[in-house]
C-alpha atoms as a PDB file:
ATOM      1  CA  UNK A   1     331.248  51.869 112.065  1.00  0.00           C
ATOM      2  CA  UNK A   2     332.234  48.737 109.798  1.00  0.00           C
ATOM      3  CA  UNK A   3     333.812  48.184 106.428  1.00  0.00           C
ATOM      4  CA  UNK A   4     331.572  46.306 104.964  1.00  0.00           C
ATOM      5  CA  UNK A   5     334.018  43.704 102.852  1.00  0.00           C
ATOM      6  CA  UNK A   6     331.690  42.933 100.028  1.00  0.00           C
ATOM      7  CA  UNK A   7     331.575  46.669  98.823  1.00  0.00           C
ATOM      8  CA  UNK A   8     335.073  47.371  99.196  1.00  0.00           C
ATOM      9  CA  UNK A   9     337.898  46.819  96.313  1.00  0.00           C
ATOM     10  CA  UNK A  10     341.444  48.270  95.469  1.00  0.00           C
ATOM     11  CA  UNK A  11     342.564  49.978  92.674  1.00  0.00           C
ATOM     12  CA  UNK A  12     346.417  50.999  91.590  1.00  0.00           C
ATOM     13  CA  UNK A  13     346.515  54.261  90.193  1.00  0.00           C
ATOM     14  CA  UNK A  14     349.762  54.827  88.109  1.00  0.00           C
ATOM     15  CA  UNK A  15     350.239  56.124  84.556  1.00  0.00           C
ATOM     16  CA  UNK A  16     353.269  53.891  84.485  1.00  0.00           C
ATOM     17  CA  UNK A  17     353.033  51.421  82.282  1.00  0.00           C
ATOM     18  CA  UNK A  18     354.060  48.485  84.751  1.00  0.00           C
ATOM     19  CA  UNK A  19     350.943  47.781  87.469  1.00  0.00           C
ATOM     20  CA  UNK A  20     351.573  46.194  90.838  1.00  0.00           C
ATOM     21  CA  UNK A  21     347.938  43.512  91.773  1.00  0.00           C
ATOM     22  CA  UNK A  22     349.714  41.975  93.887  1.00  0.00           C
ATOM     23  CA  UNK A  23     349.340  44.206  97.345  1.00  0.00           C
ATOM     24  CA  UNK A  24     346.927  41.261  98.782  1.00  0.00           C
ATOM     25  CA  UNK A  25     345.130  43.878 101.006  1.00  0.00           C
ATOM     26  CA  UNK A  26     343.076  42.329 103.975  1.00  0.00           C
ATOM     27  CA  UNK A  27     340.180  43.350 105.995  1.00  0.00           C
ATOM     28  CA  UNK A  28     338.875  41.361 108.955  1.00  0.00           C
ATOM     29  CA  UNK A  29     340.902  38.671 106.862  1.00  0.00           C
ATOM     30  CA  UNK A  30     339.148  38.721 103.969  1.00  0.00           C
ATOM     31  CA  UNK A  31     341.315  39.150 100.584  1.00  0.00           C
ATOM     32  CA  UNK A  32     340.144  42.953  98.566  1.00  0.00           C
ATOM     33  CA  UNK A  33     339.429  42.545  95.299  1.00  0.00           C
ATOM     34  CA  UNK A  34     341.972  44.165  92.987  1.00  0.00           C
ATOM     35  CA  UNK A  35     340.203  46.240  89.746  1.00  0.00           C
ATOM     36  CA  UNK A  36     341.320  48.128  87.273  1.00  0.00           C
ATOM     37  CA  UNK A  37     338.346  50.649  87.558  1.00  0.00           C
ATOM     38  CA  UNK A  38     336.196  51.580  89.977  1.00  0.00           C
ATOM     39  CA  UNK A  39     333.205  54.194  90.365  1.00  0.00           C
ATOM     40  CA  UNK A  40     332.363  56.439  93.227  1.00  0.00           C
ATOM     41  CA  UNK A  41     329.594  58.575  93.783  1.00  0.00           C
ATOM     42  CA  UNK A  42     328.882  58.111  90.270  1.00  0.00           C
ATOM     43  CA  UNK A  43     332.429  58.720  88.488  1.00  0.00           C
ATOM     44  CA  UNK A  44     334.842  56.127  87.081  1.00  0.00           C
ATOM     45  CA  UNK A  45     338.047  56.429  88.086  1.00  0.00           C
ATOM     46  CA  UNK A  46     340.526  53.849  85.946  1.00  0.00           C
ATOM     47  CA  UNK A  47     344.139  52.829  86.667  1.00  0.00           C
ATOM     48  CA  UNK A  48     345.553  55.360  84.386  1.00  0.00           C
ATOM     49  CA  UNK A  49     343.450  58.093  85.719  1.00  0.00           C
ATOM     50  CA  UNK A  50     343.187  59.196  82.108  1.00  0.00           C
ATOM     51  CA  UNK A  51     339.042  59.869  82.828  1.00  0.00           C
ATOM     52  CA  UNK A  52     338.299  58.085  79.004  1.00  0.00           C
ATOM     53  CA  UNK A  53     335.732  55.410  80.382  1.00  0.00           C
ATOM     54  CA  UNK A  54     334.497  58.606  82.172  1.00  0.00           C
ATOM     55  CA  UNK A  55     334.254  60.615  79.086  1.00  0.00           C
ATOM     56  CA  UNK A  56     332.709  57.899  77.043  1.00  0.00           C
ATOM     57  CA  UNK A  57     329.645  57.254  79.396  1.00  0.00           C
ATOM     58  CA  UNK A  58     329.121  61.115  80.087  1.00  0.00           C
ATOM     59  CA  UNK A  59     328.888  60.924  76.362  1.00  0.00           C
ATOM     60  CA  UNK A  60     326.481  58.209  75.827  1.00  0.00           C
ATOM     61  CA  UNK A  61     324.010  59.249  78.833  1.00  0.00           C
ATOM     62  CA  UNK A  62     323.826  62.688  77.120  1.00  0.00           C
ATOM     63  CA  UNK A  63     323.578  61.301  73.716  1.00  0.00           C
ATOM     64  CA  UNK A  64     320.164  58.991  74.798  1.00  0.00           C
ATOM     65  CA  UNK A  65     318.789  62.894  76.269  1.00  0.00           C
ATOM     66  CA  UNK A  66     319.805  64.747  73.366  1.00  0.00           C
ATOM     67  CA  UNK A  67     317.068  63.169  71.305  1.00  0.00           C
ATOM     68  CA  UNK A  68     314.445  64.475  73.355  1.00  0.00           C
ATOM     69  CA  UNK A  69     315.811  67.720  72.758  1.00  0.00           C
ATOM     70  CA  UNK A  70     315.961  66.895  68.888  1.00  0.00           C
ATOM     71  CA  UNK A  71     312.598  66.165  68.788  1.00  0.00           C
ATOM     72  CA  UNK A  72     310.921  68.854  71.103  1.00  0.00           C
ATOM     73  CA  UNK A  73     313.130  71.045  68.754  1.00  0.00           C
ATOM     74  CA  UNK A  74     310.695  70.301  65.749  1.00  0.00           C
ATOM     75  CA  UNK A  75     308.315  73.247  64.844  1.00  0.00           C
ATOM     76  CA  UNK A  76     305.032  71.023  65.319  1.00  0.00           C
ATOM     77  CA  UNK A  77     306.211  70.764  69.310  1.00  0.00           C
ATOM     78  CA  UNK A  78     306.153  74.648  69.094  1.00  0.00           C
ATOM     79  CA  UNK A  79     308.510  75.081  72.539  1.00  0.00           C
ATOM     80  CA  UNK A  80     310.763  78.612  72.623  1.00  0.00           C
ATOM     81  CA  UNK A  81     314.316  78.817  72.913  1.00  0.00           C
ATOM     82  CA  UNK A  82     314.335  79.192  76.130  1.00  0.00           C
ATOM     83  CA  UNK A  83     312.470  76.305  77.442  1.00  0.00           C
ATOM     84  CA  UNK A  84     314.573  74.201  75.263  1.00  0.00           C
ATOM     85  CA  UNK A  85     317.418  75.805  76.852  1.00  0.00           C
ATOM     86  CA  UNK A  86     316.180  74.786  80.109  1.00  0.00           C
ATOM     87  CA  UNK A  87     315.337  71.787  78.658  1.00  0.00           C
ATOM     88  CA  UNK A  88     319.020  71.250  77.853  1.00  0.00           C
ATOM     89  CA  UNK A  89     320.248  72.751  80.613  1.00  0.00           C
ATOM     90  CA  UNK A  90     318.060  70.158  83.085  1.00  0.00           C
ATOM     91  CA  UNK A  91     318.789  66.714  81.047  1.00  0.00           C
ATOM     92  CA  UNK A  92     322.282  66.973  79.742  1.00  0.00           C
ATOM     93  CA  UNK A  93     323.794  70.064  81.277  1.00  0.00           C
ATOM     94  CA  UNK A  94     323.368  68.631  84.750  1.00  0.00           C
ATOM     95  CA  UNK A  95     325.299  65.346  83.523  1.00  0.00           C
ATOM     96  CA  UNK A  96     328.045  67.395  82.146  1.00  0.00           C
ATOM     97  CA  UNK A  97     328.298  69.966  85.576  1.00  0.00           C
ATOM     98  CA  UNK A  98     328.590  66.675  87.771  1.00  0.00           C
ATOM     99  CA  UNK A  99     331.410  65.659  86.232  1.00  0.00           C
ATOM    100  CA  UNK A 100     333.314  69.333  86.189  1.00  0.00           C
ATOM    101  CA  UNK A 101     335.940  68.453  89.145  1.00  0.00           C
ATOM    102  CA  UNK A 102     337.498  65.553  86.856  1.00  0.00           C
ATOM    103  CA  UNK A 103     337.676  68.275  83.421  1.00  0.00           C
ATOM    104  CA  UNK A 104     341.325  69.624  84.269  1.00  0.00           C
ATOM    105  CA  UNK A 105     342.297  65.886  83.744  1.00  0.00           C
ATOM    106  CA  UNK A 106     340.669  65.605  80.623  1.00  0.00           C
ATOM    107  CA  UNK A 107     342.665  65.170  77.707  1.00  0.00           C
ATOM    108  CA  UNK A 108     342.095  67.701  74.668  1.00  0.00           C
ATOM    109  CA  UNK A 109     340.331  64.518  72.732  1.00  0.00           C
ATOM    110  CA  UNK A 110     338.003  63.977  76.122  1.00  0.00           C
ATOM    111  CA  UNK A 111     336.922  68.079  75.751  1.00  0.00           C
ATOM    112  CA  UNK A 112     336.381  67.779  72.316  1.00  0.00           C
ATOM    113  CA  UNK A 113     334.229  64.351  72.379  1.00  0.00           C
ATOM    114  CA  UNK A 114     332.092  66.921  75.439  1.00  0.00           C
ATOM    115  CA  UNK A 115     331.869  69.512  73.406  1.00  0.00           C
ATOM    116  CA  UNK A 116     330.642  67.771  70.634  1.00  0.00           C
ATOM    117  CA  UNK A 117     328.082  67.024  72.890  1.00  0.00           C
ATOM    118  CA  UNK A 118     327.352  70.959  73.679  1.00  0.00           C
ATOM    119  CA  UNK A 119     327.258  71.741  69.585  1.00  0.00           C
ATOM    120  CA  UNK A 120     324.361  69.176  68.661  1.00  0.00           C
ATOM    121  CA  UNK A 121     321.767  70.706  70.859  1.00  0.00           C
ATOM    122  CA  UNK A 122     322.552  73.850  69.831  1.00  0.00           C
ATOM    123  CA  UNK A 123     321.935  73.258  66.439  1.00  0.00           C
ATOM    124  CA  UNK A 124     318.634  72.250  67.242  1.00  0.00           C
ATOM    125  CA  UNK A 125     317.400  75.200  69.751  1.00  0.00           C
ATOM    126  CA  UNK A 126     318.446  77.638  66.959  1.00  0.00           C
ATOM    127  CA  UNK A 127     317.507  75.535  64.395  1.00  0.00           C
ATOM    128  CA  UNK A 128     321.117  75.753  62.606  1.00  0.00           C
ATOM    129  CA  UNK A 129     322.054  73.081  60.107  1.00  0.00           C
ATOM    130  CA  UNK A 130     324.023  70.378  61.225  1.00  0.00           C
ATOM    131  CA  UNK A 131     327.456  71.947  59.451  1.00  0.00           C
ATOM    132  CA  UNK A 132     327.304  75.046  61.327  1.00  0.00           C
ATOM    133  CA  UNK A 133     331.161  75.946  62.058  1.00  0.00           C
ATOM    134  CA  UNK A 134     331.356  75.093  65.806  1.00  0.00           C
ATOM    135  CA  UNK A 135     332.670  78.969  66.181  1.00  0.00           C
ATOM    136  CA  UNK A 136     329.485  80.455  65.331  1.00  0.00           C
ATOM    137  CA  UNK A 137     327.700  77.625  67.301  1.00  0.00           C
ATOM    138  CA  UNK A 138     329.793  78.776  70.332  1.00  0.00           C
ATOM    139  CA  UNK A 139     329.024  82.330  69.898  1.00  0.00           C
ATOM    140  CA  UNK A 140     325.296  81.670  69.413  1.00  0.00           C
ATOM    141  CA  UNK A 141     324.895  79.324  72.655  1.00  0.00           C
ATOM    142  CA  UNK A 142     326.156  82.234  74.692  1.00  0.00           C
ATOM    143  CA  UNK A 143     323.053  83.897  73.874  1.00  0.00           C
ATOM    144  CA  UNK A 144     321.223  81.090  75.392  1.00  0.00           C
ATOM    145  CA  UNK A 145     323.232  81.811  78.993  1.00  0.00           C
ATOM    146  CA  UNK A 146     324.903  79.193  80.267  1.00  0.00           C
ATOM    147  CA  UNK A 147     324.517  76.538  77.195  1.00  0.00           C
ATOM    148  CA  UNK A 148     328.075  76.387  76.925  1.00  0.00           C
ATOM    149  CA  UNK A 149     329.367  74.382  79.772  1.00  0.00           C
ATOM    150  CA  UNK A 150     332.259  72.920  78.559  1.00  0.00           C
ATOM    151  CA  UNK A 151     333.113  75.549  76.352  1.00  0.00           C
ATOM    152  CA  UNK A 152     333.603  77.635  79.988  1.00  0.00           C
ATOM    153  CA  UNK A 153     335.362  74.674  81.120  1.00  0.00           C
ATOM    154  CA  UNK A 154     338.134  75.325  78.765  1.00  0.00           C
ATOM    155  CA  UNK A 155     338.715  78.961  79.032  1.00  0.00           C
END
């Protein structure tokens, strides 16, 4: 097996304020790349290891699926509760399960920005108006099983 030096790169992880780029890693002779972020299989890992680039493309992939939710929500589309909680479940809760290892190093902003997320497509399956209190949101989606991903997350 071979590194391949093209793909590879370093990254400093410290939530210190002072950063060290200057470790001039080699392989085969080549210089590595130093980066403040990097993503493997799929997850962005910064310097800080404070997950918020993380957090803020979890939310906008989910945000561009919600909308098909939204609309399939409509009356005309005539779709149950159930297959929109399916629905949900296959577009955005799939997003939102791939990125459970990183949620105990979420910061209480991070889970409230995801379960944001969680409340708006709720609303829409049960057809509640958009200022719903998120406590009878929560209580509703467990009656959709399993809805509530980050809300189980957190408890």
């Amino acid at each position: 097996m071979k590194i391949s030096v093209e793909k590879s790169c370093s990254v400093v992880f410290s939530r210190y304020k002072k950063e060290s780029d200057n470790l001039n890693l080699k392989i085969y002779g080549n210089r590595i790349v130093s980066q403040k972020e990097i993503k493997f299989l799929g997850i962005k890992f910064d310097s800080k290891l404070n997950f918020n680039i993380l957090v803020d493309e979890i939310k906008e992939r989910c945000n561009n699926r919600l909308n098909i939710i939204k609309i399939l929500s409509n009356k005309k589309w005539g779709l149950n509760q159930n297959t929109l909680g399916n629905l949900y479940k296959s577009l955005v809760g799939s997003i939102l399960d791939y990125s459970f290892p990183c949620s105990n190093a979420f910061s209480e902003n991070d889970i409230k920005k995801l379960q944001a997320i969680q409340n708006t497509p709720v609303r829409s399956i049960l057809k509640l108006k958009y200022d719903t209190p998120s406590s009878i949101v929560h209580h509703e989606a467990f009656n959709l099983r399993g809805t509530s991903v980050v809300k189980q997350m957190c408890t």
